[in-house]
Protein backbone atom coordinates (compact mmCIF):
# COMPACT_ATOMS: atom_id res chain seq x y z
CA UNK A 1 -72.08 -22.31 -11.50
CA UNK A 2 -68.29 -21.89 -11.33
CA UNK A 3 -68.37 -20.08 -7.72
CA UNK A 4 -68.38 -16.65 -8.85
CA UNK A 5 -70.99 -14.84 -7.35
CA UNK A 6 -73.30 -12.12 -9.85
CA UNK A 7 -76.31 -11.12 -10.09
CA UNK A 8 -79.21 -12.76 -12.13
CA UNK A 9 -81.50 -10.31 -14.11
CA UNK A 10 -84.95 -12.23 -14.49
CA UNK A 11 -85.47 -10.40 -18.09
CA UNK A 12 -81.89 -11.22 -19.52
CA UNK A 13 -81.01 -14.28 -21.19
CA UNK A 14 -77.89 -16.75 -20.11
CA UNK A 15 -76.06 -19.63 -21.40
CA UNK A 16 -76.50 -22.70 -19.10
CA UNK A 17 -72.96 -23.65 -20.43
CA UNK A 18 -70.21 -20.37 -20.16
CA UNK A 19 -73.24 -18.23 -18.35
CA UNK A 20 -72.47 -15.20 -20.61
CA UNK A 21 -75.61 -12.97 -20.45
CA UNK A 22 -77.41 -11.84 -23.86
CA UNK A 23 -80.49 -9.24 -23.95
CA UNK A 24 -83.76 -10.46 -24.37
CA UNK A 25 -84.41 -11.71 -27.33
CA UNK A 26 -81.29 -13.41 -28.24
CA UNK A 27 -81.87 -17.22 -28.65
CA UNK A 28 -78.73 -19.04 -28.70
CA UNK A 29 -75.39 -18.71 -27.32
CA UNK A 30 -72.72 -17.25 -29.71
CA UNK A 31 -69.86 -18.72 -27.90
CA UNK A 32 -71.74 -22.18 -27.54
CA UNK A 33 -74.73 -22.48 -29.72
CA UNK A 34 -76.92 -23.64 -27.08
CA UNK A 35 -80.56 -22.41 -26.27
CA UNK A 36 -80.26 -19.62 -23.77
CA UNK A 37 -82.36 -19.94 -20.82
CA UNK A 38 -84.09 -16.92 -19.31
CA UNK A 39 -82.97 -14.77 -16.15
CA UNK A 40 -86.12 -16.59 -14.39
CA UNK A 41 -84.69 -20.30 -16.11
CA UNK A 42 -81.22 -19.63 -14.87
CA UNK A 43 -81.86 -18.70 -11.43
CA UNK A 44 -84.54 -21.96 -10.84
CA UNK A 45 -81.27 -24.00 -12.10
CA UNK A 46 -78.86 -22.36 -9.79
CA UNK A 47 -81.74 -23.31 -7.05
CA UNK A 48 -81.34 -26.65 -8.11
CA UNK A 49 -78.18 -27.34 -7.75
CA UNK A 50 -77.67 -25.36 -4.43
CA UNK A 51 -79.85 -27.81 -3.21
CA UNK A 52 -78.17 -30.49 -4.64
CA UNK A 53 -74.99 -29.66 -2.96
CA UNK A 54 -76.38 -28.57 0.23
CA UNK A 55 -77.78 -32.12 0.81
CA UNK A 56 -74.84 -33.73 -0.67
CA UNK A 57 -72.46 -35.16 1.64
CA UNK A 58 -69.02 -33.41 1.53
CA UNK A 59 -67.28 -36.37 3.01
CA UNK A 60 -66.43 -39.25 1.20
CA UNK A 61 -67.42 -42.88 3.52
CA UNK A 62 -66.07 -46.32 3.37
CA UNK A 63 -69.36 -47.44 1.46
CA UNK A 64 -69.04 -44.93 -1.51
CA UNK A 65 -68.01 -46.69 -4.92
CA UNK A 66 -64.90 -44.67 -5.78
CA UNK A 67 -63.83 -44.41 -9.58
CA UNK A 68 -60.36 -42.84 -11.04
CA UNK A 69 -60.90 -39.68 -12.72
CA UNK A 70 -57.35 -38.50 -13.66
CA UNK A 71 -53.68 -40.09 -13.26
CA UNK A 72 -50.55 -37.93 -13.08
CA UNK A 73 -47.94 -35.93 -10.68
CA UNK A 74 -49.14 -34.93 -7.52
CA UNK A 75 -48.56 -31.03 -8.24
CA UNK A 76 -51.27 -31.05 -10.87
CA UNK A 77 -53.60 -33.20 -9.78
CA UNK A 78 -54.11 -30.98 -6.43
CA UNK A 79 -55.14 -28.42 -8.80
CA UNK A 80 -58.00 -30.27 -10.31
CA UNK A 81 -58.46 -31.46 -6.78
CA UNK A 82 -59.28 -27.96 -5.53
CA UNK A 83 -61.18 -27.16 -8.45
CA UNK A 84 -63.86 -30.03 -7.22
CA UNK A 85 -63.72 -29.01 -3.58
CA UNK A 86 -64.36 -24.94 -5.01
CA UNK A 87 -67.82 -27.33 -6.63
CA UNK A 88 -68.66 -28.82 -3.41
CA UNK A 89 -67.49 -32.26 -4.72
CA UNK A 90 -65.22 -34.26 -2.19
CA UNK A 91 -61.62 -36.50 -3.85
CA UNK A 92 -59.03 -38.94 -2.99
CA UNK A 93 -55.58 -38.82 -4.16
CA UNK A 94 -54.48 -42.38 -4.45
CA UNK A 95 -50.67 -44.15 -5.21
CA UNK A 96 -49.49 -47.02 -4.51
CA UNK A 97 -46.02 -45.51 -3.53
CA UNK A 98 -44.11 -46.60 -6.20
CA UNK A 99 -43.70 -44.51 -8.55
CA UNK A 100 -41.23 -42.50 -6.89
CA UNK A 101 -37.96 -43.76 -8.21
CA UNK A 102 -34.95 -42.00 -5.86
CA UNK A 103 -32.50 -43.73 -8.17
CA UNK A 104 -34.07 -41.50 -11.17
CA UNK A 105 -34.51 -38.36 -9.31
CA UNK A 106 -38.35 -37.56 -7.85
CA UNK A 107 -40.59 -36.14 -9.64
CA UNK A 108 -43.59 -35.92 -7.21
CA UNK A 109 -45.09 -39.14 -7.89
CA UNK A 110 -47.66 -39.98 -9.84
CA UNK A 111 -51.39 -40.66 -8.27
CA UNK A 112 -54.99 -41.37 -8.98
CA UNK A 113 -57.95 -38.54 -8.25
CA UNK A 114 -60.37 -40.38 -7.18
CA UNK A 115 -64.41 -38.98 -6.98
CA UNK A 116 -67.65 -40.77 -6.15
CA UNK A 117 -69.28 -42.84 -8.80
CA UNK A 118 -72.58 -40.97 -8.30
CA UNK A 119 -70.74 -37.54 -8.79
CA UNK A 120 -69.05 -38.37 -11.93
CA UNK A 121 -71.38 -36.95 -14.55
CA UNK A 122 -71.42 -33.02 -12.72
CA UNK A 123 -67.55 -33.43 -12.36
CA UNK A 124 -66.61 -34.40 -15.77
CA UNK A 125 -69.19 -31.20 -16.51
CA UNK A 126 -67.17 -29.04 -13.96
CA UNK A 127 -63.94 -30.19 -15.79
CA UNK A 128 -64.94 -29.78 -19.39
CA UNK A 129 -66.16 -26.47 -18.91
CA UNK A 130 -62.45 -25.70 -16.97
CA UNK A 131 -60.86 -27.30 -20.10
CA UNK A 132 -62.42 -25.01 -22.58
CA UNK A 133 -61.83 -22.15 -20.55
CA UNK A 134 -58.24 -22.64 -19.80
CA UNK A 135 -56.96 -23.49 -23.08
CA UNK A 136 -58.56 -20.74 -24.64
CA UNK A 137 -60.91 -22.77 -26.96
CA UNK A 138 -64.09 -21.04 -25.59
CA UNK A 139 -62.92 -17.81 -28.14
CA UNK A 140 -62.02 -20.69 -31.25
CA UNK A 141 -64.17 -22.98 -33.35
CA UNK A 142 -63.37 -26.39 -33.28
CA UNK A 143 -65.09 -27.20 -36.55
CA UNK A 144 -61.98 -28.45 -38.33
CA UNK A 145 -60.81 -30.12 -35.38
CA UNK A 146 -60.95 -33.43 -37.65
CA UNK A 147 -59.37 -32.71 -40.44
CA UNK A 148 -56.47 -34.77 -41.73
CA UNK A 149 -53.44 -34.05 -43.40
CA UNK A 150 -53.10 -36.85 -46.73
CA UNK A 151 -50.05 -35.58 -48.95
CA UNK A 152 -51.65 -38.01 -51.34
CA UNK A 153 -54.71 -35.99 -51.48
CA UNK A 154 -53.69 -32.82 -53.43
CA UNK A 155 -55.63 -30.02 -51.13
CA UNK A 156 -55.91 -30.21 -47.36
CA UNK A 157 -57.65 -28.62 -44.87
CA UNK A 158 -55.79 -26.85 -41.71
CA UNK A 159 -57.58 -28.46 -38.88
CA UNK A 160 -56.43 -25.72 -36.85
CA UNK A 161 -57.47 -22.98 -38.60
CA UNK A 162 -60.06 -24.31 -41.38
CA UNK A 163 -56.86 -22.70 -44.14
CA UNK A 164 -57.26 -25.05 -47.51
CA UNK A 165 -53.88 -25.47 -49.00
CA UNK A 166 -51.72 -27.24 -51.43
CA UNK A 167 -50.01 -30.62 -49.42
CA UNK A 168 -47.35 -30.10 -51.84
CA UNK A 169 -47.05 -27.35 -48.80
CA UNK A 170 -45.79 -29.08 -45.27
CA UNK A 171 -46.98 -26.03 -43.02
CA UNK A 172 -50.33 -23.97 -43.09
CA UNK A 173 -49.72 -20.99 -45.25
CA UNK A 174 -52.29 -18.86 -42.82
CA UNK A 175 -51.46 -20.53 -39.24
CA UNK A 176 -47.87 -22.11 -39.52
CA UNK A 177 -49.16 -25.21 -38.17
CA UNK A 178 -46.74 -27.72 -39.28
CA UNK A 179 -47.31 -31.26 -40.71
């Protein structure tokens, strides 16, 4: 799944999405709320895709359709680079060249990550799954995530923290989040 290498107990239970491991008995993820699959489950899915990227080519040709993933400095797109070739999914970094301004001071440029078309759907996978764990929102709810702040509404409801206040208020009286 994400390279690390454990051991699979056939009469445990695992999340297909953050693979934390739950007795038997346990149906649903408490990080993710998805069905957990059994030891047995898990390991015939880690089969799977084995397979899958043992017959997948780890070269990118001339005739694969290329799309753009991710734009920005050259320093942070390796990262997400090495990420995909940790996967077993080959990249391109592509620039034109110009955004290097001497004149302005260099900041690394700015280029494309490019992936195969018929890859996209496991890599966007691969990288929300590296989002949520590296901005620490696998431990937080993201229920109130849409919440708006409307000073003409009277109450309002953190959407960081779920906090209902007074918008007579400008910050979160339980978070700080300001507004």
């Amino acid at each position: 799944m994400n390279g690390m290498k454990y051991r699979i107990d056939p009469e445990l239970q695992y999340c297909p999405q953050c693979q934390d491991e739950y007795r038997a008995g346990v149906a649903l993820c408490a990080t993710c709320g998805v069905a957990l699959l059994s030891g047995l489950q898990m390991l015939a899915m880690m089969e799977e895709k084995n397979n899958r990227l043992a017959a997948r080519s780890r070269e990118i040709s001339e005739q694969d359709e290329l799309v753009d993933i991710l734009k920005g400095r050259v320093i942070e797109i390796k990262s997400v680079q090495s990420l995909l070739k940790r996967e077993g999914f080959p990249s391109l970094l592509a620039g034109d060249g110009a955004s290097c301004c001497p004149s302005k001071g260099c900041r690394g440029g700015e280029v494309r990550l490019q992936v195969r078309r018929d890859d996209l759907r496991e890599i966007m996978e691969i990288m929300a799954r590296e989002h949520v764990n590296s901005t620490g929102l696998r431990d937080h709810g993201a229920e109130f995530v849409d919440a708006v702040f409307n000073p003409e509404a009277g109450v309002a409801v953190c959407p960081a923290c779920g906090c209902n206040f007074s918008t007579r208020s400008r910050s979160c009286p339980d978070c700080g989040l300001c507004f």
